[in-house]
PDB file of N, CA and C in Angstrom:
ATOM      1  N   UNK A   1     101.570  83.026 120.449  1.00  0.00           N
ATOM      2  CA  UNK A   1     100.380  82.595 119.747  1.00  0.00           C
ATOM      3  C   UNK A   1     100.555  82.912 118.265  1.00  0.00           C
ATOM      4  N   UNK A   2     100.453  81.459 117.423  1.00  0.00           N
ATOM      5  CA  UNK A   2     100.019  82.381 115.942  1.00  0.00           C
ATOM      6  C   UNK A   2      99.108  82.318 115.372  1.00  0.00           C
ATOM      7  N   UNK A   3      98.610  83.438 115.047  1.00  0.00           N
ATOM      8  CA  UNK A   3      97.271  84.016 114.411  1.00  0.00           C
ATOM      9  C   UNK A   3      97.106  83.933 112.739  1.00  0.00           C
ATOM     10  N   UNK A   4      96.540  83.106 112.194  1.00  0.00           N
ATOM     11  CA  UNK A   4      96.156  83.092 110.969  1.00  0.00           C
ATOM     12  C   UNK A   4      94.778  83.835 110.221  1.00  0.00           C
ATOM     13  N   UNK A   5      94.416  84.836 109.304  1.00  0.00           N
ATOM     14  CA  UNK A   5      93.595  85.371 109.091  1.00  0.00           C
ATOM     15  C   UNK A   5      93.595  85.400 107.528  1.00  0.00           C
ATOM     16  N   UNK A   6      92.435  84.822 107.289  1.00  0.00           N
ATOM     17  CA  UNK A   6      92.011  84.095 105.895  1.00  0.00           C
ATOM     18  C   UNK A   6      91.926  85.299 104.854  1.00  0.00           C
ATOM     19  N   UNK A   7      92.693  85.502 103.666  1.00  0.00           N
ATOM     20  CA  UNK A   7      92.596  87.028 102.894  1.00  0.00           C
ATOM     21  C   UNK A   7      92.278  86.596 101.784  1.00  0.00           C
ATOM     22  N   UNK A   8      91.821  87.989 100.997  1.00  0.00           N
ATOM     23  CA  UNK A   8      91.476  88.226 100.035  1.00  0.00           C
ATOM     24  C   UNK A   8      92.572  89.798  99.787  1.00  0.00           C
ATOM     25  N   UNK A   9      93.878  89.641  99.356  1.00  0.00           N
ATOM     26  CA  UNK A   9      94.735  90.668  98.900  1.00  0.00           C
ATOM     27  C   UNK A   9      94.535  91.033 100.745  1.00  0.00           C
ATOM     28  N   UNK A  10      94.444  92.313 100.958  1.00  0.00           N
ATOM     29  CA  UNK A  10      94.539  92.857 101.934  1.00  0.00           C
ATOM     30  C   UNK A  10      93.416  93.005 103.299  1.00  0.00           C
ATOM     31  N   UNK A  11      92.267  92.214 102.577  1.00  0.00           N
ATOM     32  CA  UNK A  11      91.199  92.515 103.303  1.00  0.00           C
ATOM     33  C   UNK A  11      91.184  90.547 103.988  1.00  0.00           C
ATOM     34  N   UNK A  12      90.231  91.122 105.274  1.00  0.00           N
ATOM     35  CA  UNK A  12      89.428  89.551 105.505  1.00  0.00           C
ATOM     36  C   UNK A  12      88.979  88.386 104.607  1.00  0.00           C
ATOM     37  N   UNK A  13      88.935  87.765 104.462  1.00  0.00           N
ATOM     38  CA  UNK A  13      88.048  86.891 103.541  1.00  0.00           C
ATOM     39  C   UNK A  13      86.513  86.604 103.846  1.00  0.00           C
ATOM     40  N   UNK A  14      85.686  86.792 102.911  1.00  0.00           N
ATOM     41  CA  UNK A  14      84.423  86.318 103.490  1.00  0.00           C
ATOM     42  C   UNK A  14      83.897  84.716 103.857  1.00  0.00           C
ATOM     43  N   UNK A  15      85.133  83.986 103.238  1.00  0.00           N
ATOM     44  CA  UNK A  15      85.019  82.345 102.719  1.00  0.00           C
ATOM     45  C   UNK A  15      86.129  81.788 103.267  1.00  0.00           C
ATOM     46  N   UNK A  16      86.629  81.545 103.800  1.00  0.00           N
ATOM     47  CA  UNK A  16      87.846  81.178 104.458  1.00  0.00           C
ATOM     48  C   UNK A  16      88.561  79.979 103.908  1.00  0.00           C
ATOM     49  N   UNK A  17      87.371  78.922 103.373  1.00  0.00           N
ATOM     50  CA  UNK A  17      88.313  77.916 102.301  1.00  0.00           C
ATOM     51  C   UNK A  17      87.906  78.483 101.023  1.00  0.00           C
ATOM     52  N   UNK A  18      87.989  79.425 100.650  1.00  0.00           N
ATOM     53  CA  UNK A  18      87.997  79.814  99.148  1.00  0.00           C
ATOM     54  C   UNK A  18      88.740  81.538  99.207  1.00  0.00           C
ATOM     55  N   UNK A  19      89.411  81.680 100.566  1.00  0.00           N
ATOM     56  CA  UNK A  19      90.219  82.646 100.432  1.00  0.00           C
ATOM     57  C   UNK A  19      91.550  83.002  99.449  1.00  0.00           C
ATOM     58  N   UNK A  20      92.046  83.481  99.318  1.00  0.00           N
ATOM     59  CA  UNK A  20      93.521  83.748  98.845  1.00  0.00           C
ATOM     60  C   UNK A  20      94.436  83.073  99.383  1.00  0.00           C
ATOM     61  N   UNK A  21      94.786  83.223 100.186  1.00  0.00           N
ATOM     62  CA  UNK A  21      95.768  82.840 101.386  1.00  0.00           C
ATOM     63  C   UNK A  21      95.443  82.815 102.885  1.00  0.00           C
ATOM     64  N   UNK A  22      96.634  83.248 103.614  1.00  0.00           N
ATOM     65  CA  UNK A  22      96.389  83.065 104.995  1.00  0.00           C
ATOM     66  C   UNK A  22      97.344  84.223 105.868  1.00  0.00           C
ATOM     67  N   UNK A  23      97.374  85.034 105.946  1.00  0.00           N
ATOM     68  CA  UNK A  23      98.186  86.280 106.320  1.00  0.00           C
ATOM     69  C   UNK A  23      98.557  85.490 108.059  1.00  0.00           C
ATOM     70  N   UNK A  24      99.532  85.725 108.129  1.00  0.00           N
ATOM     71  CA  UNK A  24      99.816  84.630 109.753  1.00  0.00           C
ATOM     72  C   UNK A  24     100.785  86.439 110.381  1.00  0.00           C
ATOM     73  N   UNK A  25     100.190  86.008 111.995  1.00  0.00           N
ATOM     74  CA  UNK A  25     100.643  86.878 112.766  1.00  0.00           C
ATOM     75  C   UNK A  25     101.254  85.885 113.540  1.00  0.00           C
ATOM     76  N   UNK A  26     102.578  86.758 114.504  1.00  0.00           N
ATOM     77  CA  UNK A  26     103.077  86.207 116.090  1.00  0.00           C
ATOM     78  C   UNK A  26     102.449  87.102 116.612  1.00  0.00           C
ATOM     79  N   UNK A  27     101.965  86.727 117.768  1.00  0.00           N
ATOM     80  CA  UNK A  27     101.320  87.637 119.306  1.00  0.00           C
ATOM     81  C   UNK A  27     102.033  86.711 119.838  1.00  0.00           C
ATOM     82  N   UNK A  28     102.878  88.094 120.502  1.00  0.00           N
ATOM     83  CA  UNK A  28     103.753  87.274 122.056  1.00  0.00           C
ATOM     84  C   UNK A  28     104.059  88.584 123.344  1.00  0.00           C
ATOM     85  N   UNK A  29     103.101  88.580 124.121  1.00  0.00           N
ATOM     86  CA  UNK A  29     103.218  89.642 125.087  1.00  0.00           C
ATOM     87  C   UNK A  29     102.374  90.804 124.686  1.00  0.00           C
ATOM     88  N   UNK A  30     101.083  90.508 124.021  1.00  0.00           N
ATOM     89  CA  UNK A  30     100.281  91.371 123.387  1.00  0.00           C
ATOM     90  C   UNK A  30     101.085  92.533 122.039  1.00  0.00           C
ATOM     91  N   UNK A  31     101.980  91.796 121.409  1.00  0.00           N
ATOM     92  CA  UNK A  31     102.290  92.008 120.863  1.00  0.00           C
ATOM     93  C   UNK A  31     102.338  91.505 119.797  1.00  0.00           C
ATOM     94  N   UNK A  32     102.097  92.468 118.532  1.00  0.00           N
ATOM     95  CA  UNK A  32     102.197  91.323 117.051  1.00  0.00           C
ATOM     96  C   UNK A  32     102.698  92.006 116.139  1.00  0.00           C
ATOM     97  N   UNK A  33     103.243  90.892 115.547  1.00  0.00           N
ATOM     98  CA  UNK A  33     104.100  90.984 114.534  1.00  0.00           C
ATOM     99  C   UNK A  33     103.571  90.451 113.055  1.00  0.00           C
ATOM    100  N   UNK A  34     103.810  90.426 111.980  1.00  0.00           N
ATOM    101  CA  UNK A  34     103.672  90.207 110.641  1.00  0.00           C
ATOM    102  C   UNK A  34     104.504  89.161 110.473  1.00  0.00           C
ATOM    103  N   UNK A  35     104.176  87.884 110.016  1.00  0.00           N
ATOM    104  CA  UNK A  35     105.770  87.149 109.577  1.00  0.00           C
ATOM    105  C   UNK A  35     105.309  86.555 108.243  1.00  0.00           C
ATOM    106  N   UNK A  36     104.142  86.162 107.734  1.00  0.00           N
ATOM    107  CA  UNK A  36     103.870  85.677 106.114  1.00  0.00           C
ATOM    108  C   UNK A  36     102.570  85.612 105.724  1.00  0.00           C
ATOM    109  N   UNK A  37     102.705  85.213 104.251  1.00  0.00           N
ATOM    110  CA  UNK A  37     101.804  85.459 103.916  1.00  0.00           C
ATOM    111  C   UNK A  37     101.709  83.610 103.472  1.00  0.00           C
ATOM    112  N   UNK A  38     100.723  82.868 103.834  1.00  0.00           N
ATOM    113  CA  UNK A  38     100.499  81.288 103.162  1.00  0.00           C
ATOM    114  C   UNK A  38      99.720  80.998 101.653  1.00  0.00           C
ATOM    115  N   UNK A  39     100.161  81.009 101.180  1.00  0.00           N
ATOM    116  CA  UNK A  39      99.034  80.865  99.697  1.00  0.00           C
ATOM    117  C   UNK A  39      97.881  79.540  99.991  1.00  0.00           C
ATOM    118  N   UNK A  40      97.069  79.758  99.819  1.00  0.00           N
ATOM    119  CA  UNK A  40      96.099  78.801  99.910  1.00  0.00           C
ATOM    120  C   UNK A  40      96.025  77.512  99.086  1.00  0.00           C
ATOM    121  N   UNK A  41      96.316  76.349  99.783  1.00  0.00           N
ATOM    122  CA  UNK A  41      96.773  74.774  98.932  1.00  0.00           C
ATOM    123  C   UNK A  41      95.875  74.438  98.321  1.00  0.00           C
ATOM    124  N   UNK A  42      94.286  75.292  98.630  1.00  0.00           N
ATOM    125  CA  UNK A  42      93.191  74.892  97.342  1.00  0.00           C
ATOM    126  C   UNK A  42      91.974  74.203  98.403  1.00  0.00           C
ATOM    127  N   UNK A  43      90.622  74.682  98.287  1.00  0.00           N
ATOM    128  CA  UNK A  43      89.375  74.189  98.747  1.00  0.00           C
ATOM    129  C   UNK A  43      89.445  72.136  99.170  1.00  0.00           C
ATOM    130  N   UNK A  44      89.494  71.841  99.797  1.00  0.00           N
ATOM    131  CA  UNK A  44      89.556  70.411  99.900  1.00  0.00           C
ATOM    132  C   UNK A  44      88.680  70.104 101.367  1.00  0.00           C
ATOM    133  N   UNK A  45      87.557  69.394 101.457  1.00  0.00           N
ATOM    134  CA  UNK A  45      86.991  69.485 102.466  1.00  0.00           C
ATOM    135  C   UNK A  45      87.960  68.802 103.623  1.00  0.00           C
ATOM    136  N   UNK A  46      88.056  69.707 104.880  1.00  0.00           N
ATOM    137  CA  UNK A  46      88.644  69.053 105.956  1.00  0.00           C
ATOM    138  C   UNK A  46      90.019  69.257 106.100  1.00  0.00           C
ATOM    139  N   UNK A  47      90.804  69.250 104.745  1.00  0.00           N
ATOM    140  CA  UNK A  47      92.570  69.771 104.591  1.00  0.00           C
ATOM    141  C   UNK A  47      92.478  70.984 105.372  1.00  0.00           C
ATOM    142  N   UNK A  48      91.898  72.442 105.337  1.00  0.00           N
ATOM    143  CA  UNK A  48      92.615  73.350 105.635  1.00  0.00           C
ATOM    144  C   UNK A  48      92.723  73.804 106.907  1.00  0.00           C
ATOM    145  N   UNK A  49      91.848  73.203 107.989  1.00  0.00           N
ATOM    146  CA  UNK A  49      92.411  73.191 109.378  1.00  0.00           C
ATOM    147  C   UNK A  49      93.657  72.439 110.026  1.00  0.00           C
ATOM    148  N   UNK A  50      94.008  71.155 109.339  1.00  0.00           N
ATOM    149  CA  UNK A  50      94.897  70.514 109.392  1.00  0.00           C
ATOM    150  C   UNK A  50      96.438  71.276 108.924  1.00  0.00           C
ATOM    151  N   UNK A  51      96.129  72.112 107.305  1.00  0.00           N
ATOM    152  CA  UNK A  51      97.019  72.920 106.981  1.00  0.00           C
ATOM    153  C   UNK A  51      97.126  73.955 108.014  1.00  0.00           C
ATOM    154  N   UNK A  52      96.692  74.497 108.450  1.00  0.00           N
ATOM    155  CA  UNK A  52      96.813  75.461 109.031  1.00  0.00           C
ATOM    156  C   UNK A  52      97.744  75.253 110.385  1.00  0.00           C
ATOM    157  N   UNK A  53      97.011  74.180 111.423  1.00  0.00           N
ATOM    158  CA  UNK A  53      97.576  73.795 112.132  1.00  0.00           C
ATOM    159  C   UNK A  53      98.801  72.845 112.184  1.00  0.00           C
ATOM    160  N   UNK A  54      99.606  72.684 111.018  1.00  0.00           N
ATOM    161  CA  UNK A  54     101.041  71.804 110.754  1.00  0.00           C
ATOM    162  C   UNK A  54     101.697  73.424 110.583  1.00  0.00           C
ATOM    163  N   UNK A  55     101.321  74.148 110.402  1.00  0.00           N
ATOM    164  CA  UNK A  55     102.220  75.595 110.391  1.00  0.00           C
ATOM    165  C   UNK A  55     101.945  76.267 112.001  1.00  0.00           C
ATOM    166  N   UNK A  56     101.453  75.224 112.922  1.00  0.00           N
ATOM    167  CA  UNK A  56     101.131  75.797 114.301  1.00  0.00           C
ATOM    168  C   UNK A  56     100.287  77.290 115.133  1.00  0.00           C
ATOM    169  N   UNK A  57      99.390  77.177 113.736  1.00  0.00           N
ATOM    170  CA  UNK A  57      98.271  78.017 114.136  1.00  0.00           C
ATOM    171  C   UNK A  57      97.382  78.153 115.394  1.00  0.00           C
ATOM    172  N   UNK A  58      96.995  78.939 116.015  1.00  0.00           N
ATOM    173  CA  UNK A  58      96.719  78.595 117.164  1.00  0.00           C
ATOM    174  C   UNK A  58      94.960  79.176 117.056  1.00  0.00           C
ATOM    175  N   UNK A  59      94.662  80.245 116.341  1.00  0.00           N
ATOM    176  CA  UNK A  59      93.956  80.998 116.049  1.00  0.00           C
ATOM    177  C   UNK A  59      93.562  81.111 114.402  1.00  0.00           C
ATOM    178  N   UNK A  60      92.132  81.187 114.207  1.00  0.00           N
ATOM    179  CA  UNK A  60      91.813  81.061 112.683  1.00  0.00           C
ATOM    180  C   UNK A  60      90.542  82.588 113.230  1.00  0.00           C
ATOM    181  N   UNK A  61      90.778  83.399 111.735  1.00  0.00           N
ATOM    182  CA  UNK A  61      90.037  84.602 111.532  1.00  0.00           C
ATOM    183  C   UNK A  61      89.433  84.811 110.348  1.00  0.00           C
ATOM    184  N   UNK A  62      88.271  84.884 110.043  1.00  0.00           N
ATOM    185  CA  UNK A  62      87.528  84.475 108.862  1.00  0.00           C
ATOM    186  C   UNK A  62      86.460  85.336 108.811  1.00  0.00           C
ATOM    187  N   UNK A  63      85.822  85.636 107.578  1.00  0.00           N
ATOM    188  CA  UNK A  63      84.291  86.181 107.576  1.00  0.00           C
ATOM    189  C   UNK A  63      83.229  84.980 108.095  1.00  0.00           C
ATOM    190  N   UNK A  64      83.462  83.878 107.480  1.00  0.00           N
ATOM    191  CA  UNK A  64      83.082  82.677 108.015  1.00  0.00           C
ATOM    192  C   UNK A  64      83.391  81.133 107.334  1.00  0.00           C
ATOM    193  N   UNK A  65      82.714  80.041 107.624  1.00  0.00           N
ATOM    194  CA  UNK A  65      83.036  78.970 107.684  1.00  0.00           C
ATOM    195  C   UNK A  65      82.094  77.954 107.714  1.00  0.00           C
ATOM    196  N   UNK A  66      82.171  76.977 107.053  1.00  0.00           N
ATOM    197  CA  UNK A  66      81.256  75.599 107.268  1.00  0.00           C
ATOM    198  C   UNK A  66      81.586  75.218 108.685  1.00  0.00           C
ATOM    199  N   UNK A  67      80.220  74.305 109.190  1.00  0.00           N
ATOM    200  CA  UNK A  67      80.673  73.913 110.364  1.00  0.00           C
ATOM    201  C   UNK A  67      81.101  72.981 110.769  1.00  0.00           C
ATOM    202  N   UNK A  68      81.466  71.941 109.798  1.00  0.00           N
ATOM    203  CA  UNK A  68      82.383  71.256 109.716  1.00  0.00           C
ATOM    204  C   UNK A  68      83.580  71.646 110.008  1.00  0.00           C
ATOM    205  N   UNK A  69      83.865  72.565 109.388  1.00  0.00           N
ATOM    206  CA  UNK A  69      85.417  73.512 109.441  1.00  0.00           C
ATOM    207  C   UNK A  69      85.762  74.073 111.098  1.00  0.00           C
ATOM    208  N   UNK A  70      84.781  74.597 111.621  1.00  0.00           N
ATOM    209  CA  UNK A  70      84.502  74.920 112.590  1.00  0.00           C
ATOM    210  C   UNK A  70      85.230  73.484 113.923  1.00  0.00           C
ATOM    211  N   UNK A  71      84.515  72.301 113.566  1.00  0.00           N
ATOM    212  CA  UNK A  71      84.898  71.217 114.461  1.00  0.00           C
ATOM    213  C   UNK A  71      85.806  71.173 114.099  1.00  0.00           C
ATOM    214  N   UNK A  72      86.978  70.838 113.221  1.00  0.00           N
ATOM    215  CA  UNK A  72      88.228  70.485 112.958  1.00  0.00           C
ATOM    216  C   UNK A  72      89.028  71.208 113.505  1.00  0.00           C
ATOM    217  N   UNK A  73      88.742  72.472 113.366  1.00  0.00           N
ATOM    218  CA  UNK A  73      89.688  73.907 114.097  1.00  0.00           C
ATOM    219  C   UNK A  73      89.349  73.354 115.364  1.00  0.00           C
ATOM    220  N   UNK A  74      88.577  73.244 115.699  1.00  0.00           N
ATOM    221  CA  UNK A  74      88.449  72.547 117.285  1.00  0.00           C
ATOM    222  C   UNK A  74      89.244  71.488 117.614  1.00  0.00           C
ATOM    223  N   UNK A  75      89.275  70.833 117.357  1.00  0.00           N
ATOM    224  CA  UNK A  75      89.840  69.551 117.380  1.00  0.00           C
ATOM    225  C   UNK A  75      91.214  69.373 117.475  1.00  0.00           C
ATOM    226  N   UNK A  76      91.490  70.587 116.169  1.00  0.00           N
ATOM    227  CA  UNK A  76      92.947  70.733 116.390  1.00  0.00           C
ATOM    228  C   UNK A  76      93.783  71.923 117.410  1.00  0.00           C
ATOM    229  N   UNK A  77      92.722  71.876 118.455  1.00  0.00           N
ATOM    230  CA  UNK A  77      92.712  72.831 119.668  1.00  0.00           C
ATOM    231  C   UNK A  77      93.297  74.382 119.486  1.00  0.00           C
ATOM    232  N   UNK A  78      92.080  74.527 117.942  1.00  0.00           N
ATOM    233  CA  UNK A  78      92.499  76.210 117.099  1.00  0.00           C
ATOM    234  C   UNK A  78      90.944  76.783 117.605  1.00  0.00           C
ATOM    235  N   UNK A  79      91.276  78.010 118.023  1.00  0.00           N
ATOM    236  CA  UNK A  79      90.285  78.364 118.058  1.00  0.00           C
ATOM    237  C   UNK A  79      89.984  79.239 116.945  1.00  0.00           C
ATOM    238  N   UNK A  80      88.487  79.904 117.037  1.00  0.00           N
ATOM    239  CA  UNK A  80      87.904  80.177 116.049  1.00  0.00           C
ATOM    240  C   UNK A  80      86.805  81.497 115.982  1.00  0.00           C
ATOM    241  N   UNK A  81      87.339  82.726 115.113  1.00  0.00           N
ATOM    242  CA  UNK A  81      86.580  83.884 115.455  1.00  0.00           C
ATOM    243  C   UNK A  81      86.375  84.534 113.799  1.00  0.00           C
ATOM    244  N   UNK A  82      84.807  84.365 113.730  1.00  0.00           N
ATOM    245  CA  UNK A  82      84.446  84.254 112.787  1.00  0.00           C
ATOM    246  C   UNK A  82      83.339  85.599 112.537  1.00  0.00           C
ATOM    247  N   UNK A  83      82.761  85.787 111.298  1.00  0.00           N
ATOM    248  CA  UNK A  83      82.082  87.412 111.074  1.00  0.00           C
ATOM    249  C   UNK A  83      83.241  88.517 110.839  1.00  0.00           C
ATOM    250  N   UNK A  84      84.301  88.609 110.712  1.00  0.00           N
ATOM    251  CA  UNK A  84      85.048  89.723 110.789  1.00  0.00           C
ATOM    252  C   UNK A  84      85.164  90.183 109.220  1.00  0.00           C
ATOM    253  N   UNK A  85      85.651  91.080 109.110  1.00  0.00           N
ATOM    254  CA  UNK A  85      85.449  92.191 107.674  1.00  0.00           C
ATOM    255  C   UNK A  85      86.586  93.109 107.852  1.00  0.00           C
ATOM    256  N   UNK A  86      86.878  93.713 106.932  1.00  0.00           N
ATOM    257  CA  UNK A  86      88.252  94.437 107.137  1.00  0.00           C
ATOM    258  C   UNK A  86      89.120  94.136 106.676  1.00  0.00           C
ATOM    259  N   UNK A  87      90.632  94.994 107.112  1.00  0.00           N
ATOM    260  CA  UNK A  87      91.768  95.312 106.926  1.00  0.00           C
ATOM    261  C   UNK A  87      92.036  94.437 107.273  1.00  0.00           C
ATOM    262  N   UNK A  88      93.408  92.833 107.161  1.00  0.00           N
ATOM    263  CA  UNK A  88      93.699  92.245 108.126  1.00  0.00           C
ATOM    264  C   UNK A  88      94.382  92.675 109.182  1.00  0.00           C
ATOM    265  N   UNK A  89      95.251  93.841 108.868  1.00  0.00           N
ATOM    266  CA  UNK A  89      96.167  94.006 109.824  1.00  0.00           C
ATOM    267  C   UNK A  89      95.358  94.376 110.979  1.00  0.00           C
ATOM    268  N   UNK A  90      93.874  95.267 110.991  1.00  0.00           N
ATOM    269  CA  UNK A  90      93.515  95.612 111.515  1.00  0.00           C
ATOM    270  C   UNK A  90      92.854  94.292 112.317  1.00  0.00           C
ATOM    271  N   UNK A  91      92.270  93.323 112.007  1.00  0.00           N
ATOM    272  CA  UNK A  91      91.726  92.717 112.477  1.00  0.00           C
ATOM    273  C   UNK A  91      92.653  91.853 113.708  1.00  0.00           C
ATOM    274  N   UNK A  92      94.043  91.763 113.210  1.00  0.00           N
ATOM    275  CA  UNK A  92      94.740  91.237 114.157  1.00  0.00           C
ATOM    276  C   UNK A  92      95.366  92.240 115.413  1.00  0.00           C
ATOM    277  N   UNK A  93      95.165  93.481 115.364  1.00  0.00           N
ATOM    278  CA  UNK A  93      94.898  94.761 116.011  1.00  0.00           C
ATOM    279  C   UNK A  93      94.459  94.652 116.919  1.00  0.00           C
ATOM    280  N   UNK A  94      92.845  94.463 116.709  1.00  0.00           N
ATOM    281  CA  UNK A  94      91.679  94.011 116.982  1.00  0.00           C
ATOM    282  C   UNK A  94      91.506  92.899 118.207  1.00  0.00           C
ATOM    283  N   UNK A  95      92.336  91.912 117.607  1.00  0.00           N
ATOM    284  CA  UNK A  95      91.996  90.738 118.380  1.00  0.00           C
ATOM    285  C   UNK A  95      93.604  90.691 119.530  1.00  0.00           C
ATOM    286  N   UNK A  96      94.742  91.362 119.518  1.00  0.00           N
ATOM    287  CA  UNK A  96      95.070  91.732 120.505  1.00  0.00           C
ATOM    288  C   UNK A  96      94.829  92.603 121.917  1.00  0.00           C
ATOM    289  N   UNK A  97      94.129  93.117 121.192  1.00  0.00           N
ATOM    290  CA  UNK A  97      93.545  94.470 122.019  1.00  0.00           C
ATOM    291  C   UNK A  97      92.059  94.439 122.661  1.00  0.00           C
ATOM    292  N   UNK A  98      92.057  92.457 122.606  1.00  0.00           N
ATOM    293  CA  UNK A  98      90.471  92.159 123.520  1.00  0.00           C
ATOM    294  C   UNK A  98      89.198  92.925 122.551  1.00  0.00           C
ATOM    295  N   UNK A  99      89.334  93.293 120.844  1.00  0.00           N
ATOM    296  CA  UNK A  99      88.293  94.003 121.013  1.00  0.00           C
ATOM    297  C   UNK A  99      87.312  93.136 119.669  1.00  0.00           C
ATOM    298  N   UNK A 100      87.934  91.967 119.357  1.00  0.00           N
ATOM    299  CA  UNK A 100      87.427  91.051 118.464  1.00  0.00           C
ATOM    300  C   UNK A 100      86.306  89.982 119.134  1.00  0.00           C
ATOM    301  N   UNK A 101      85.382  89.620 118.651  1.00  0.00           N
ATOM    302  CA  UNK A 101      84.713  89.101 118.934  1.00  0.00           C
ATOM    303  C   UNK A 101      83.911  88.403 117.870  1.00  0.00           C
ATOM    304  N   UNK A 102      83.293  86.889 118.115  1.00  0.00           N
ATOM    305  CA  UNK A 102      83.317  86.405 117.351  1.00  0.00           C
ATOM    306  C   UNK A 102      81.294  85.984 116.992  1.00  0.00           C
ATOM    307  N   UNK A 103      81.116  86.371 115.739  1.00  0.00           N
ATOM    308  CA  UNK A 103      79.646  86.593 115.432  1.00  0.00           C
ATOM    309  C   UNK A 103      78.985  85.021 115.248  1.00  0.00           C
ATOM    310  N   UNK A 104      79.620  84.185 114.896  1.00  0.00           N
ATOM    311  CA  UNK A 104      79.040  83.265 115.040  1.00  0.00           C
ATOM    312  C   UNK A 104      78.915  82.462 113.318  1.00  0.00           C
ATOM    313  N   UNK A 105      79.630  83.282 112.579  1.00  0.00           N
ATOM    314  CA  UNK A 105      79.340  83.010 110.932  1.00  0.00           C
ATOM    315  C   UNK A 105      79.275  82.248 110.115  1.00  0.00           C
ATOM    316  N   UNK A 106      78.299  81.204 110.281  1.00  0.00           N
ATOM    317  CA  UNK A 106      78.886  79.785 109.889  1.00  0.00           C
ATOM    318  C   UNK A 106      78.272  79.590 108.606  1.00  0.00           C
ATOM    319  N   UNK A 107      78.826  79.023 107.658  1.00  0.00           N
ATOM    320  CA  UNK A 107      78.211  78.176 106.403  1.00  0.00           C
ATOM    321  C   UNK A 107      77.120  77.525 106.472  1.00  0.00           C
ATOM    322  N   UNK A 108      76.193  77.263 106.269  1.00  0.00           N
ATOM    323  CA  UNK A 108      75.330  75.979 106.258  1.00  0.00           C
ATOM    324  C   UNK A 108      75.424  75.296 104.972  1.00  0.00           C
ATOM    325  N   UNK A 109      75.596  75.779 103.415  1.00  0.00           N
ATOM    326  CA  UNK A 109      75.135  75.226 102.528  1.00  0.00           C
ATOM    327  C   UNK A 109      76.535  75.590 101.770  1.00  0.00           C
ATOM    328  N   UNK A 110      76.858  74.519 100.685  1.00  0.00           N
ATOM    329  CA  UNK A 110      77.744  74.675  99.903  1.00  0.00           C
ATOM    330  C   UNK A 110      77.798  75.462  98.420  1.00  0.00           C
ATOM    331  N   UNK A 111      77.042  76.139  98.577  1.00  0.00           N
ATOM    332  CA  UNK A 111      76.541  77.185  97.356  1.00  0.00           C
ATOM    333  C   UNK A 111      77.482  78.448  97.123  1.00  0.00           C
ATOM    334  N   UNK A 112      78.248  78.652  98.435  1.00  0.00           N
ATOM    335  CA  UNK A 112      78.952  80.197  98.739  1.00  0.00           C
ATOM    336  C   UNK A 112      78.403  81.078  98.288  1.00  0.00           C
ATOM    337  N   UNK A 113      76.930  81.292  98.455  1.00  0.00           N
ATOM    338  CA  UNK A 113      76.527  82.567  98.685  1.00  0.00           C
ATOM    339  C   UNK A 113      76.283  82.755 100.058  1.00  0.00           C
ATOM    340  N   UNK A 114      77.303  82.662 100.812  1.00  0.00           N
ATOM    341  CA  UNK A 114      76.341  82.880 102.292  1.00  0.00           C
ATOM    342  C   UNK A 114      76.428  84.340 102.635  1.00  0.00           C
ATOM    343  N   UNK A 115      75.183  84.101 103.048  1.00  0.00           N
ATOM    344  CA  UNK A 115      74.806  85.116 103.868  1.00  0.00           C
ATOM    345  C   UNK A 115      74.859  85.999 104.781  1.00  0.00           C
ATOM    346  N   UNK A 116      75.408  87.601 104.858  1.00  0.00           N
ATOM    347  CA  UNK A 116      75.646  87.959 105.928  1.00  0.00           C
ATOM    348  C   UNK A 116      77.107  88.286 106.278  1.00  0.00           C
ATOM    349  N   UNK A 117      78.144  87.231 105.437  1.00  0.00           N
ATOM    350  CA  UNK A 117      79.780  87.641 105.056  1.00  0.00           C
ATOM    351  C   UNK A 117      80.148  87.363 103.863  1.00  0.00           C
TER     352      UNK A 117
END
C-alpha cells in the first residue's frame, strides 16, 4: 500500500491542496517505510487526486479537504482519512497500527479558513 500524507515541513497539513508536498509511505506487511517526499504541482481544482494517484497512491492523509476532492480520491479507488494533526511520521504510525481514524473534515467553502483543521 502507498500512503500519501499532505505536509506542511514535518507536520500534517491542515489544507491538503494548499499543502507543501506529499510525504509518501510503503506499508507492506504492516510495515512502513519512508521513500519521498512529492513537492506539490500547485492548487488546481480536481489535478491533485489524479496526481497523487499516477504515483499509485492508495491512501490520502490530510487535516482536510473539499468535497469534491473527497469524490475524486474515491473514484480513483484512494481512500481517504481526514482531521489528522501531527507529526507525519507519526500519523503514518498511526494508521498502521489500526489507530487512525477518520473525522470527517471536509471543506465546504473556498475561503481556507476552515474550520476545526
Amino acid at each position: 500500500m502507498k500512503i500519501a500524507i499532505a505536509c506542511d515541513g514535518k507536520d500534517v497539513s491542515a489544507h491538503f491542496g494548499h499543502c507543501e508536498g506529499y510525504a509518501i509511505y510503503d506499508a507492506t506487511n504492516s510495515v512502513i517505510a519512508y521513500s519521498e517526499t512529492l513537492q506539490s504541482p500547485g492548487h488546481e481544482p480536481g489535478r491533485l487526486p489524479v496526481f497523487l494517484a499516477e504515483h499509485g497512491v492508495n491512501l490520502i492523509i490530510a487535516g482536510g479537504m473539499g468535497a469534491r476532492a473527497v469524490q475524486i480520491f474515491n473514484d480513483n479507488n484512494i481512500e481517504v482519512i481526514l482531521g489528522v494533526t501531527g507529526p507525519v511520521d507519526a500519523a503514518a504510525q498511526d494508521f498502521i497500527a489500526g489507530k487512525l481514524k477518520s473525522t470527517g473534515s471536509v471543506c465546504t467553502h473556498h475561503e481556507h479558513e476552515c474550520a476545526g483543521h
